[in-house]
Protein backbone atom coordinates (compact mmCIF):
# COMPACT_ATOMS: atom_id res chain seq x y z
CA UNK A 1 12.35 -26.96 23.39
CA UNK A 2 11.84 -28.43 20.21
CA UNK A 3 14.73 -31.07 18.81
CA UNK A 4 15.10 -33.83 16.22
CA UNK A 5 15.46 -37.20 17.00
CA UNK A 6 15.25 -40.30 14.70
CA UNK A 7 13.53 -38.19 12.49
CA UNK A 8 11.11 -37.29 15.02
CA UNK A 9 10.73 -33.71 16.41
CA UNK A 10 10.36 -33.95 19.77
CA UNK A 11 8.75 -31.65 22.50
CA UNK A 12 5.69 -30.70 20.14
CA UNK A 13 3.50 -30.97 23.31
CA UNK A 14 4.96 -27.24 24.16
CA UNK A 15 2.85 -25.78 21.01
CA UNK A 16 0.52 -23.79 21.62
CA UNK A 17 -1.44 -25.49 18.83
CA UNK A 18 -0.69 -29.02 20.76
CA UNK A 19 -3.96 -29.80 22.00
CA UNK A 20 -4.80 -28.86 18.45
CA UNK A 21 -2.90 -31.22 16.19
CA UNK A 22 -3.51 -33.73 18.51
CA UNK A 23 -7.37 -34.01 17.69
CA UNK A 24 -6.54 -33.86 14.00
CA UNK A 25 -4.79 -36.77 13.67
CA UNK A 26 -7.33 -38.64 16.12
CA UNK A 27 -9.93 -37.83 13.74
CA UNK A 28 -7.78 -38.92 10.82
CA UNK A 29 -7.24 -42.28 12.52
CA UNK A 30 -10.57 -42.94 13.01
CA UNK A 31 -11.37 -42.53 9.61
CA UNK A 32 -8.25 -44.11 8.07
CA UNK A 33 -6.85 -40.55 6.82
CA UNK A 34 -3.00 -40.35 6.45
CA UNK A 35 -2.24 -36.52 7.35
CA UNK A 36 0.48 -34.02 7.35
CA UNK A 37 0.93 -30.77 8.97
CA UNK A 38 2.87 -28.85 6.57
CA UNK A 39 4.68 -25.41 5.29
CA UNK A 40 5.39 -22.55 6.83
CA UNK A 41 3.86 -23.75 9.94
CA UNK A 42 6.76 -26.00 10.23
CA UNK A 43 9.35 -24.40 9.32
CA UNK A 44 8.40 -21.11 12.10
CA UNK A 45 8.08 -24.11 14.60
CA UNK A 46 12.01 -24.72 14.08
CA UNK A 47 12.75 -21.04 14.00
CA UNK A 48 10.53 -20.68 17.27
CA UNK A 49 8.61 -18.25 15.49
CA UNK A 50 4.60 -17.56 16.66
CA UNK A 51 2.81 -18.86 13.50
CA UNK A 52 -1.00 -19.39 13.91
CA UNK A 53 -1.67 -20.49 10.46
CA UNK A 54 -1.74 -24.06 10.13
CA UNK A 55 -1.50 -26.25 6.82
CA UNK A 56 -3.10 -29.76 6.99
CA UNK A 57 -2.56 -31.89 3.85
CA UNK A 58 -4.78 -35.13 3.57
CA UNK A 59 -4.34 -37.97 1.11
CA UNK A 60 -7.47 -37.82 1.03
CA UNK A 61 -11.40 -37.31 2.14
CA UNK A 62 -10.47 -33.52 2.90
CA UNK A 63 -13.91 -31.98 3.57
CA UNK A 64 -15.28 -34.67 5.48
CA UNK A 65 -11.98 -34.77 7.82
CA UNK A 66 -12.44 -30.80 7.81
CA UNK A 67 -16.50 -31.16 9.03
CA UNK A 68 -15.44 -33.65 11.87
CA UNK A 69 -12.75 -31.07 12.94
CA UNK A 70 -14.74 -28.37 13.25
CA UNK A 71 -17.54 -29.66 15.19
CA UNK A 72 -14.69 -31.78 17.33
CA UNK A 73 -12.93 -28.20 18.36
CA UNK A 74 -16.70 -26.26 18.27
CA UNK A 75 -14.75 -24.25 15.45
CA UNK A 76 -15.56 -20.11 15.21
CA UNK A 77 -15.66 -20.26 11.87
CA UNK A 78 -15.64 -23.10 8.84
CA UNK A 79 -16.12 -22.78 5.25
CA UNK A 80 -15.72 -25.10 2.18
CA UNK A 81 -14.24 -24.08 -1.00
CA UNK A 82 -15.19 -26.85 -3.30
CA UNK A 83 -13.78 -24.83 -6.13
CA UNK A 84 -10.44 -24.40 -4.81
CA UNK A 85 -10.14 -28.21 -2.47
CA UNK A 86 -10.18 -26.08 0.00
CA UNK A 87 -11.46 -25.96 4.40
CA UNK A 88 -10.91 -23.64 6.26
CA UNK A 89 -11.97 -23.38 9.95
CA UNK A 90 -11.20 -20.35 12.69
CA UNK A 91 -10.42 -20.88 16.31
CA UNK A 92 -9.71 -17.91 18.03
CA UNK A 93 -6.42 -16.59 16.83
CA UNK A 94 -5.52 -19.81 15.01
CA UNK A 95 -6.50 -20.43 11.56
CA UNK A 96 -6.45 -23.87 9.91
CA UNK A 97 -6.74 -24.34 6.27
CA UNK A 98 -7.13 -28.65 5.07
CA UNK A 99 -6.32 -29.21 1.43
CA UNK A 100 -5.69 -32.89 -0.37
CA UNK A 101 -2.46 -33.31 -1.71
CA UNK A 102 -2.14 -32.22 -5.34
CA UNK A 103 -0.21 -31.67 -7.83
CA UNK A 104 -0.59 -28.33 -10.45
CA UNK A 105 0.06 -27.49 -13.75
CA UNK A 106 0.35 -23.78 -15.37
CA UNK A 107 -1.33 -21.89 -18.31
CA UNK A 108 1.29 -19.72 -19.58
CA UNK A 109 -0.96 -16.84 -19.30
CA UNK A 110 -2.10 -16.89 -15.59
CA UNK A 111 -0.33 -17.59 -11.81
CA UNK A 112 -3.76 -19.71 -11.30
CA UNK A 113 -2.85 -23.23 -11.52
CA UNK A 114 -4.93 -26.80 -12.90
CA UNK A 115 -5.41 -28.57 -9.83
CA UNK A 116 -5.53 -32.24 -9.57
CA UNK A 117 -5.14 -35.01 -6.96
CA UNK A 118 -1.58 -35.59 -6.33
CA UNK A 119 0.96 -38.01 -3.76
CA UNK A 120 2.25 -36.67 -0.53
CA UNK A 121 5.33 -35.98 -2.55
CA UNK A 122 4.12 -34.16 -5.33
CA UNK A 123 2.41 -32.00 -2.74
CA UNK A 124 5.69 -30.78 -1.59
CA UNK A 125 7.15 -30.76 -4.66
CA UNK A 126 4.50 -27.66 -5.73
CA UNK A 127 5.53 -25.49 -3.13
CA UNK A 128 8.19 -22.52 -3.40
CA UNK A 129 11.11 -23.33 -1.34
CA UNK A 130 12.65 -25.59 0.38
CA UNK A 131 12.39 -24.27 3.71
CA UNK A 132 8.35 -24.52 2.79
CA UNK A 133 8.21 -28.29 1.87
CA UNK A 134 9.22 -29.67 5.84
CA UNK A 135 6.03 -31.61 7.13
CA UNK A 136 5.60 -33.32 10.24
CA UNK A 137 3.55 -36.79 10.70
CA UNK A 138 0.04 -36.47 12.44
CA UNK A 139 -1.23 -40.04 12.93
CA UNK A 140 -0.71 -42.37 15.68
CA UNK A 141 1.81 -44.70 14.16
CA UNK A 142 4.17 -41.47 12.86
CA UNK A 143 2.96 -38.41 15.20
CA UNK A 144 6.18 -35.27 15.18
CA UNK A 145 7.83 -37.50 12.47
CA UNK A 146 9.84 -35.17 10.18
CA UNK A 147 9.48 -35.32 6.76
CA UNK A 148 12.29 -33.45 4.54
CA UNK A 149 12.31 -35.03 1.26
CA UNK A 150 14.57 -31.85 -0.22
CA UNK A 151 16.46 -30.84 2.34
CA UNK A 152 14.86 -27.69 3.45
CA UNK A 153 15.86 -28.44 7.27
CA UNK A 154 19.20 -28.06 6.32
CA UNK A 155 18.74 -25.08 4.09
CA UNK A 156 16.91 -23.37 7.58
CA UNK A 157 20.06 -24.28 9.58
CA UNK A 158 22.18 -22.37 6.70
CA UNK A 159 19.63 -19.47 6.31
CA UNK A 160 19.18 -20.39 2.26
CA UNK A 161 16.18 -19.48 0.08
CA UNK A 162 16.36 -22.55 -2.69
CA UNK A 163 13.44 -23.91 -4.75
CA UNK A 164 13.03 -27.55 -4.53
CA UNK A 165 12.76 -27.52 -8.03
CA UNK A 166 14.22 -26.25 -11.13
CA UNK A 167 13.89 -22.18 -10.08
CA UNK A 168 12.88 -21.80 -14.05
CA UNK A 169 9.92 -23.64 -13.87
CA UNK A 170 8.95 -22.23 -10.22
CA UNK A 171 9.00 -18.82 -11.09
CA UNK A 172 7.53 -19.09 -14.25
CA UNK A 173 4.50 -21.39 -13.11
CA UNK A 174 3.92 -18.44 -10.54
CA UNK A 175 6.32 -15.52 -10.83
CA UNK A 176 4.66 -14.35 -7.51
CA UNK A 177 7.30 -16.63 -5.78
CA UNK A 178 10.13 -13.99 -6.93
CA UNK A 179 8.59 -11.59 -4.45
CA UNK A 180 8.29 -14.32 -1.81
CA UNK A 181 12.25 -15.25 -2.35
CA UNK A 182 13.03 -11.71 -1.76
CA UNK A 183 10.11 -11.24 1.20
CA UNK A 184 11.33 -14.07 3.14
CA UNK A 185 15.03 -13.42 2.98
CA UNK A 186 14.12 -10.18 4.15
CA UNK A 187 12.22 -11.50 7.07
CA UNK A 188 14.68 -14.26 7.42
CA UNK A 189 17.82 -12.90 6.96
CA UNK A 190 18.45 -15.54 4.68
CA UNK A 191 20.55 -15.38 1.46
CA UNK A 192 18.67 -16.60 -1.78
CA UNK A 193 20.78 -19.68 -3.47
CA UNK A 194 22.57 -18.40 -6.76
CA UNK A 195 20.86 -20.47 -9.20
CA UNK A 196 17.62 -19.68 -7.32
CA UNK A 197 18.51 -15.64 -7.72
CA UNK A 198 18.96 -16.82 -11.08
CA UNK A 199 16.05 -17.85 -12.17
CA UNK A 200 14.44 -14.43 -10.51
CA UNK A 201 17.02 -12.88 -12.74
CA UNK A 202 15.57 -14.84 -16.35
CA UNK A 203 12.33 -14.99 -15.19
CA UNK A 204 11.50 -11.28 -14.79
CA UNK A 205 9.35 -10.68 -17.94
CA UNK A 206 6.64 -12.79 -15.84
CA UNK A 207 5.75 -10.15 -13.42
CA UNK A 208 3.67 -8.76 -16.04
CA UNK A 209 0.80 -11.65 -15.58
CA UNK A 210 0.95 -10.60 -11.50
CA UNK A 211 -1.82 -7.96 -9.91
CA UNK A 212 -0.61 -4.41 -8.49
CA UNK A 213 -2.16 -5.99 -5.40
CA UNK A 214 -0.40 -9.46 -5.16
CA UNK A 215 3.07 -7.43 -5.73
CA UNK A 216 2.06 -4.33 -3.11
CA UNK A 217 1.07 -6.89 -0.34
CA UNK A 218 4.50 -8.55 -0.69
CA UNK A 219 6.15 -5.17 -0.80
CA UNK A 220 4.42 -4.43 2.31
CA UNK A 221 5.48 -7.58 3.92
CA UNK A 222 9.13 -6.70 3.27
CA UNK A 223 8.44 -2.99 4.52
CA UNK A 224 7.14 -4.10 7.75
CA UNK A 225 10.17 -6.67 8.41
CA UNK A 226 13.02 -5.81 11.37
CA UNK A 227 15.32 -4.74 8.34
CA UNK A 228 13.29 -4.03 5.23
CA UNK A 229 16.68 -2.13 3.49
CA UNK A 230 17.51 -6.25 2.43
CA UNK A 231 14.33 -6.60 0.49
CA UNK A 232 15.02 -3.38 -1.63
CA UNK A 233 18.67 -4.29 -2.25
CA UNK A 234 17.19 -7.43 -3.95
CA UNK A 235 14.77 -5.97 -5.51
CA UNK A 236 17.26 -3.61 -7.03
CA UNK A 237 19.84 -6.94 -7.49
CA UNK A 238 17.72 -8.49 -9.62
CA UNK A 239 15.95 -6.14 -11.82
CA UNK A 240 12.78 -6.40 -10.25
CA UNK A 241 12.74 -2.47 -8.83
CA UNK A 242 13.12 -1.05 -11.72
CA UNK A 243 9.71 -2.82 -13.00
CA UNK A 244 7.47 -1.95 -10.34
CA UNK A 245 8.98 1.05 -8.48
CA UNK A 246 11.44 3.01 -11.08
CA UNK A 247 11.32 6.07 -8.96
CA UNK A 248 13.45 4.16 -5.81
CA UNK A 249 15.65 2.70 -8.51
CA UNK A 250 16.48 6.20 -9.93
CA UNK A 251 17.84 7.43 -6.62
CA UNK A 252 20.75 5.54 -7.14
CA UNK A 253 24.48 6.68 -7.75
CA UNK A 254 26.66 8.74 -5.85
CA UNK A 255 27.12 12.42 -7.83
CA UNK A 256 30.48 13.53 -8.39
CA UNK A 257 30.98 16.70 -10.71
CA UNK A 258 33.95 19.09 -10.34
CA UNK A 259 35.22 18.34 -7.00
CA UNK A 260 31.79 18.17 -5.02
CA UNK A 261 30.21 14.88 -4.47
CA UNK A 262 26.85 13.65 -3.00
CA UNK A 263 25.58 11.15 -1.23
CA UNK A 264 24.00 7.52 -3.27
CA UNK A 265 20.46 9.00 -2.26
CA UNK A 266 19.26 5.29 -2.67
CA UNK A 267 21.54 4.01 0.36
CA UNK A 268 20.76 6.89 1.77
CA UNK A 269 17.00 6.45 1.79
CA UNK A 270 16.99 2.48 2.84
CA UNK A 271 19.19 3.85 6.05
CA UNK A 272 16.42 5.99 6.92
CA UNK A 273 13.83 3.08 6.52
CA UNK A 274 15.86 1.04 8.53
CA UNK A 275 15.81 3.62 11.23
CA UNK A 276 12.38 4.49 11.11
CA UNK A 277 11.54 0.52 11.22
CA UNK A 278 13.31 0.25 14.73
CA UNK A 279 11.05 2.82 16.02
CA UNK A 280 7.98 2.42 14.39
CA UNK A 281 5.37 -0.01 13.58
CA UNK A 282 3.63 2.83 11.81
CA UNK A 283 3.71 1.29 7.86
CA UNK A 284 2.66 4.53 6.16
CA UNK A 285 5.30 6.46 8.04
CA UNK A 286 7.62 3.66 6.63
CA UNK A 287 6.30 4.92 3.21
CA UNK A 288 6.86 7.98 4.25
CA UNK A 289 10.67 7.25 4.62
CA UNK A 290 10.95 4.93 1.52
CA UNK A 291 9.26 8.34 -0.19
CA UNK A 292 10.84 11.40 1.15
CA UNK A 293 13.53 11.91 -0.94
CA UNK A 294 11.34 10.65 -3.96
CA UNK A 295 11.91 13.64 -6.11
CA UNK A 296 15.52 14.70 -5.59
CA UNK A 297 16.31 13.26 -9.12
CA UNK A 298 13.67 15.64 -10.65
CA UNK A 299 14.90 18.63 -8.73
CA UNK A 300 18.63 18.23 -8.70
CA UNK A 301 20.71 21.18 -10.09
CA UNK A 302 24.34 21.67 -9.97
CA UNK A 303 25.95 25.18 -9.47
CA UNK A 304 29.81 25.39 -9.57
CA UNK A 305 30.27 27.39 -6.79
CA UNK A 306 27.77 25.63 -4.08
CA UNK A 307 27.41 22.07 -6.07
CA UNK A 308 24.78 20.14 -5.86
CA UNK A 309 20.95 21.28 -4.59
CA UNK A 310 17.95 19.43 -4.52
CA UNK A 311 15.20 22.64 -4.05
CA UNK A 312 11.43 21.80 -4.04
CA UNK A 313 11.90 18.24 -3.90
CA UNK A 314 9.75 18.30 -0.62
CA UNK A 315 6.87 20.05 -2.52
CA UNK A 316 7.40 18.09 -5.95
CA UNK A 317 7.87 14.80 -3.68
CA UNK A 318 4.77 15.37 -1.77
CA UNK A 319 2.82 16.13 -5.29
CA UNK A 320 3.75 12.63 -6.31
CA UNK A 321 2.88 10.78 -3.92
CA UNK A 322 -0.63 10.52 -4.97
CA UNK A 323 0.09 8.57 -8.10
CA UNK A 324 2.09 6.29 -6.80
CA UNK A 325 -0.47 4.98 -4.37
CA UNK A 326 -3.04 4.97 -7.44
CA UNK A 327 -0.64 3.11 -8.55
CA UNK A 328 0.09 0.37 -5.57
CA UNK A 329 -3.63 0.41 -5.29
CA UNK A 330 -2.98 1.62 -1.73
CA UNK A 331 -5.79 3.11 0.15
CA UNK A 332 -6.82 6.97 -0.48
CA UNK A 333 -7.13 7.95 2.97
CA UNK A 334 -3.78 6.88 3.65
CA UNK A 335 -2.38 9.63 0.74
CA UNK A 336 -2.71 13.04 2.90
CA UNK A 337 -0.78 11.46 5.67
CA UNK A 338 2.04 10.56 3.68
CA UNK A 339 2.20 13.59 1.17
CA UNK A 340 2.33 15.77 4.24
CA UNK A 341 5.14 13.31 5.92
CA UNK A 342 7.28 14.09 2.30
CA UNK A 343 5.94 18.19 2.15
CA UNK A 344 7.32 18.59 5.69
CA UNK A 345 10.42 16.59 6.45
CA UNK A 346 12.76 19.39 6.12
CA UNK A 347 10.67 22.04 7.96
CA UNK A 348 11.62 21.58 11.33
CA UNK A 349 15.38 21.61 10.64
CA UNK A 350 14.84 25.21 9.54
CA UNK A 351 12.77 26.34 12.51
CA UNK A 352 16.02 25.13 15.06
CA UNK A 353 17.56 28.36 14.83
CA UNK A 354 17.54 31.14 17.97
CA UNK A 355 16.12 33.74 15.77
CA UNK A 356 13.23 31.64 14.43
CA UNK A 357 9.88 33.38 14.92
CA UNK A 358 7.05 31.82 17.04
CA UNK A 359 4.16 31.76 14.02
CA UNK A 360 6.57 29.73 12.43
CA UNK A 361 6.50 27.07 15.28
CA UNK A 362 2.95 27.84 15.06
CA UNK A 363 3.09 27.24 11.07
CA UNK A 364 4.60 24.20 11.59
CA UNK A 365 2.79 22.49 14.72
CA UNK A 366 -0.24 23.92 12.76
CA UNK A 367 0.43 21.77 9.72
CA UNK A 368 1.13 18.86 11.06
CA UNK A 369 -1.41 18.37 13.64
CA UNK A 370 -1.92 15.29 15.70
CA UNK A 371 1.09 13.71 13.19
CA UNK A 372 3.67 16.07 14.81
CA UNK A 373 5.69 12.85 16.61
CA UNK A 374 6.01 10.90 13.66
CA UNK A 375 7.07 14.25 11.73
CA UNK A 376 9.96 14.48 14.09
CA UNK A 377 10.24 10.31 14.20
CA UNK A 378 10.97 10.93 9.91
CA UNK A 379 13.44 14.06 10.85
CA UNK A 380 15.60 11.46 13.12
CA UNK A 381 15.25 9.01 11.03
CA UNK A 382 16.70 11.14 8.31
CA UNK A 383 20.18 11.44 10.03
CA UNK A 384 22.61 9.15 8.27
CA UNK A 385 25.57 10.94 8.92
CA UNK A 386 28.75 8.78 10.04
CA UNK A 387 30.09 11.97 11.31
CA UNK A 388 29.24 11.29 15.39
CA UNK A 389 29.81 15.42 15.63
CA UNK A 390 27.12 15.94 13.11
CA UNK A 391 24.69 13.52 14.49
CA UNK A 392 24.94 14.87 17.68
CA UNK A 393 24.28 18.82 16.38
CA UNK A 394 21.28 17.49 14.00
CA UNK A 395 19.88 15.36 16.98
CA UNK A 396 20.68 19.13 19.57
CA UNK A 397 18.38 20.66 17.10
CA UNK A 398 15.72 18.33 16.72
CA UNK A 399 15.36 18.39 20.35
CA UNK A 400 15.45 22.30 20.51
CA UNK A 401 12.28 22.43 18.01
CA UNK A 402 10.43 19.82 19.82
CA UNK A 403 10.42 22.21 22.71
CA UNK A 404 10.02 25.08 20.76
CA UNK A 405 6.56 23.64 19.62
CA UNK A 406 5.86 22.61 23.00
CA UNK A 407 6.15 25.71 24.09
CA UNK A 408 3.70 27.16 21.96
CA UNK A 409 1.16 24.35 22.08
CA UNK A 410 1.51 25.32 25.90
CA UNK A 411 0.43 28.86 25.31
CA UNK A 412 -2.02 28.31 22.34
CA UNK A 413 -3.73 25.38 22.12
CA UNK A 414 -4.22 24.39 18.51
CA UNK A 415 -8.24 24.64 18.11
CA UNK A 416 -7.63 28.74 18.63
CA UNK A 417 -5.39 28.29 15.45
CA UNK A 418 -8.53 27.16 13.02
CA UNK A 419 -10.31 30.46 12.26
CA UNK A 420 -13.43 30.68 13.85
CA UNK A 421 -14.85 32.02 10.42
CA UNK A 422 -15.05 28.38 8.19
CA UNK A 423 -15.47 28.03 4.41
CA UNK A 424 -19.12 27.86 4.95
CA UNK A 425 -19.55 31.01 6.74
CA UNK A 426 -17.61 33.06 4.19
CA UNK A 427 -19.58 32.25 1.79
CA UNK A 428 -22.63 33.07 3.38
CA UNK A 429 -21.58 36.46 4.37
CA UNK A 430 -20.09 37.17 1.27
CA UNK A 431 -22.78 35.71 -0.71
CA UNK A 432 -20.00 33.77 -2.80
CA UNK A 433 -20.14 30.47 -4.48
CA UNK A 434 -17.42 28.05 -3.82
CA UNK A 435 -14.21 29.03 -5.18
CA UNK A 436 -10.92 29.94 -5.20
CA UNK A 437 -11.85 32.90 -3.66
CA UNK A 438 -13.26 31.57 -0.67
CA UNK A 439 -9.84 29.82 0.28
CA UNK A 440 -7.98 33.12 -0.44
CA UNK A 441 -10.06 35.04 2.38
CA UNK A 442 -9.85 31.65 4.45
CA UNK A 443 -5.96 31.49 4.22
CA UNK A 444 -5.69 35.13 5.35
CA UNK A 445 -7.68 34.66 8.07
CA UNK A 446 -5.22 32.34 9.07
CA UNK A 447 -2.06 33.83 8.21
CA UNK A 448 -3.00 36.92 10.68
CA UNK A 449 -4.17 34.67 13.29
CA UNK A 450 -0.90 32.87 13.23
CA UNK A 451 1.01 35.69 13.36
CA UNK A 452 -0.95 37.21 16.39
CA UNK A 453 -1.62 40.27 14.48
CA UNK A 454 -5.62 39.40 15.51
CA UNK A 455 -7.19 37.40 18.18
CA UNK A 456 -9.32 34.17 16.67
CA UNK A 457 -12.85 36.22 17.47
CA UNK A 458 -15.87 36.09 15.25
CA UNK A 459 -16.45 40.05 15.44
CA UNK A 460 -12.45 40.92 15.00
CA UNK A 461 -11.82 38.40 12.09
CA UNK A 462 -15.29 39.72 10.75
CA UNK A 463 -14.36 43.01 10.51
CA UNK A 464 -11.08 42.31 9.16
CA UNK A 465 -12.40 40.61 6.35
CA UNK A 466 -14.81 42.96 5.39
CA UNK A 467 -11.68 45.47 5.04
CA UNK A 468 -10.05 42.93 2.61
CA UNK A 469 -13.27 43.66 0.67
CA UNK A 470 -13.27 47.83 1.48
CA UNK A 471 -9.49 48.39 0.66
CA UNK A 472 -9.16 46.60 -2.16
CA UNK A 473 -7.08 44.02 -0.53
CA UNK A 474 -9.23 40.96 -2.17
CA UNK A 475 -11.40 41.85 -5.33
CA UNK A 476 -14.54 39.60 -5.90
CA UNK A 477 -15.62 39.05 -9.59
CA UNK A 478 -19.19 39.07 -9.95
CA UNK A 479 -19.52 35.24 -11.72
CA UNK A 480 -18.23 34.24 -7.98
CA UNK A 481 -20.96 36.04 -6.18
CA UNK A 482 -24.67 33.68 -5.74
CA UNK A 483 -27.36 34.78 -7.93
């Protein structure tokens, strides 16, 4: 148990990291080197939070502490920055990066700051927040002293995000830290100090200098987190959402138009991410949830006698989400798993009924493949209903499909769904180049195996699509034959 006392946190020697600082600040005393552990280190020691990235600040002789270090602690890795006044050694799981103090200065133009030697205080003065500055003593003569010079210990104990300087000239020396105010109250559950929101308020024409990359890593951070909904409120709050994601900001508003009404689809949508966060991990089928609902503003139509209807938007949705990972920079093989997350969230809901037909189970268990789970994961998450009647009929369903399709996936296993005549065969029958026609015959193919109109066997499928050809069914121009 970790506790203050004198100034002096006490019961360090429970760390995992112990043994750890302990040879860092024997080091430093042998070579007359006044150290600090430092940052967020610190401050997840308090919350007794696992943090194994650990920030050493010297007052000086950084490398050469860093060498001695890593050949005291036979270190996995170690590498020198010299650009930067950076070390950084690896040991196991725990990562240690040794820096000199410093002090910074900022060219209007760029987040990357003029670096030069600095006090212990000025150190801490450079960093974000508060809760960031804490330190704790290495040496012999102040080892687990506590160092607080702006009262970030008691900003932890009243869950507050506050700069330690003015929030104007934080923000604008690195407008990254807006992100970080918002990430860490979302992992927090802190609040973010009015004059501190403030400044994330005036200082918003900065984001402009930050990369897609910087700004979708923090946005992941705040997706990932217990309850990411708080990170999207205050990115909403203050402006920011409507710079980098203005498709989530235009959800908002609850619709009322000649007595019908509907639901703020942007509360709507952050309830679903909330519920999808307490059972998954999964962070693209957390984009998935943040997404589904992406293009009800496009699609929404209003009819006076049935109100308000959103048709396509799972199509339209699923279309977009391709340019919006261009545009996040996220990685292309993670698109098809999300676009088919947003193309088929509202498909099983319509395949609950008695009457439904088995190739549509097929259709459906077909199309989502191995991702079938998280399918149904999005479908529950997607009940936000206070109505305890209505959750309980939408949750009767969801279960009814999920045997439905386990049903079928008893009876046909889904390999003796792919035709057994590919792309590549077609074409070499048919003597066709590739083409539009080629998927035309291939999606028929399919379309009769699903609906067990013809068993998945070369000859039968074979024969089949040479009547397509004999009846007339599918014409083939002659620019799409070879040759």
């Amino acid at each position: 148990m970790l506790y203050l006392s004198r100034n002096r946190l006490v019961g360090l020697d429970h760390l995992k990291c112990f043994s750890l600082l302990k040879v860092i600040g024997s080091l430093a005393d042998e070579y007359n080197i006044e150290v600090f552990v430092v940052g967020g280190f610190v401050r997840d020691v308090l919350l007794e939070r696992d943090n194994y990235d650990i920030d050493i600040v010297c007052l000086k002789d950084v490398f050469f502490l860093a060498n001695k270090v890593a050949e005291a602690v036979s270190a996995d890795k170690f590498a020198l920055y010299s650009n930067f006044g950076v070390a950084m050694l690896k040991i196991g799981s725990v990562q240690i990066e040794f820096v000199n103090a410093r002090k910074e200065s900022y060219d209007f133009k760029s987040r990357k700051p003029v670096v030069d030697v600095g006090t212990f205080e000025e150190d801490q003065r450079r960093r974000d927040f508060t809760i960031n500055t804490l330190a704790i003593g290495l040496n012999k003569h102040n080892f687990g002293e506590f160092i607080d010079t702006f009262g970030g210990f008691k900003d932890l104990e009243n869950g507050i995000i506050r700069t330690p300087v003015d929030p104007n000239i934080t923000f604008r020396d690195d407008p990254l830290r807006m992100f970080r105010a918002i990430r860490f109250a979302t992992q927090l559950n802190f609040e973010i100090e009015s004059s501190t929101f403030c400044g994330i308020v005036n200082n918003l024409d900065r984001i402009a200098i930050i990369s897609k990359e910087r700004i979708s890593d923090e946005i992941n951070k705040m997706i990932m987190s217990k309850t990411p909904s708080i990170g999207f409120k205050l990115l909403s709050k203050s402006g920011i959402l409507s710079l980098v994601m203005p498709y989530i900001e235009e959800l908002k508003g609850r619709l009322h138009v000649g007595g019908f009404s509907h639901k703020d689809i942007f509360y709507h949508t952050l309830q679903v991410l909330d519920n999808i966060a307490c059972v998954s991990e999964n962070i693209w089928l957390r984009w998935a949830a943040l997404l589904h609902d992406i293009a009800k503003p496009k699609t929404r139509k209003f009819d006076s006698c049935h109100g308000f209807s959103f048709h396509g938007h799972d199509e339209i949705g699923a279309r977009m989400i391709k340019g919006i990972f261009y545009n996040l920079h996220f990685p292309k093989d993670k698109v098809g798993y999300v676009e088919k997350m947003v193309r088929l969230h509202l498909r099983p809901i319509t395949i609950a009924s008695d009457v439904v037909t088995d190739s549509a189970v097929r259709r459906l268990a077909f199309d989502a493949g191995d991702d079938f789970n998280d399918l149904m994961l999005l479908c529950r998450a997607d009940i936000t209903s206070h109505n305890p009647v209505k959750i309980a009929e939408f949750l009767k369903n969801f279960d009814r499909v999920e045997e439905k399709v386990m049903d079928i996936l008893e009876k046909d296993f889904r390999r003796k769904l792919q035709p057994v005549i590919t792309g590549e065969i077609i074409m070499k029958e048919l003597s066709l180049k590739p083409g539009p026609v080629v998927g035309i015959i291939k999606n028929k193919l399919k379309e009769v195996i699903l609906n067990g109109e013809i068993e998945n066997e070369y000859d039968k499928l074979h024969q089949y699509m040479l009547d397509l050809l004999n009846t007339g069914e599918i014409k083939i121009d002659p620019c799409d034959k070879i040759g």
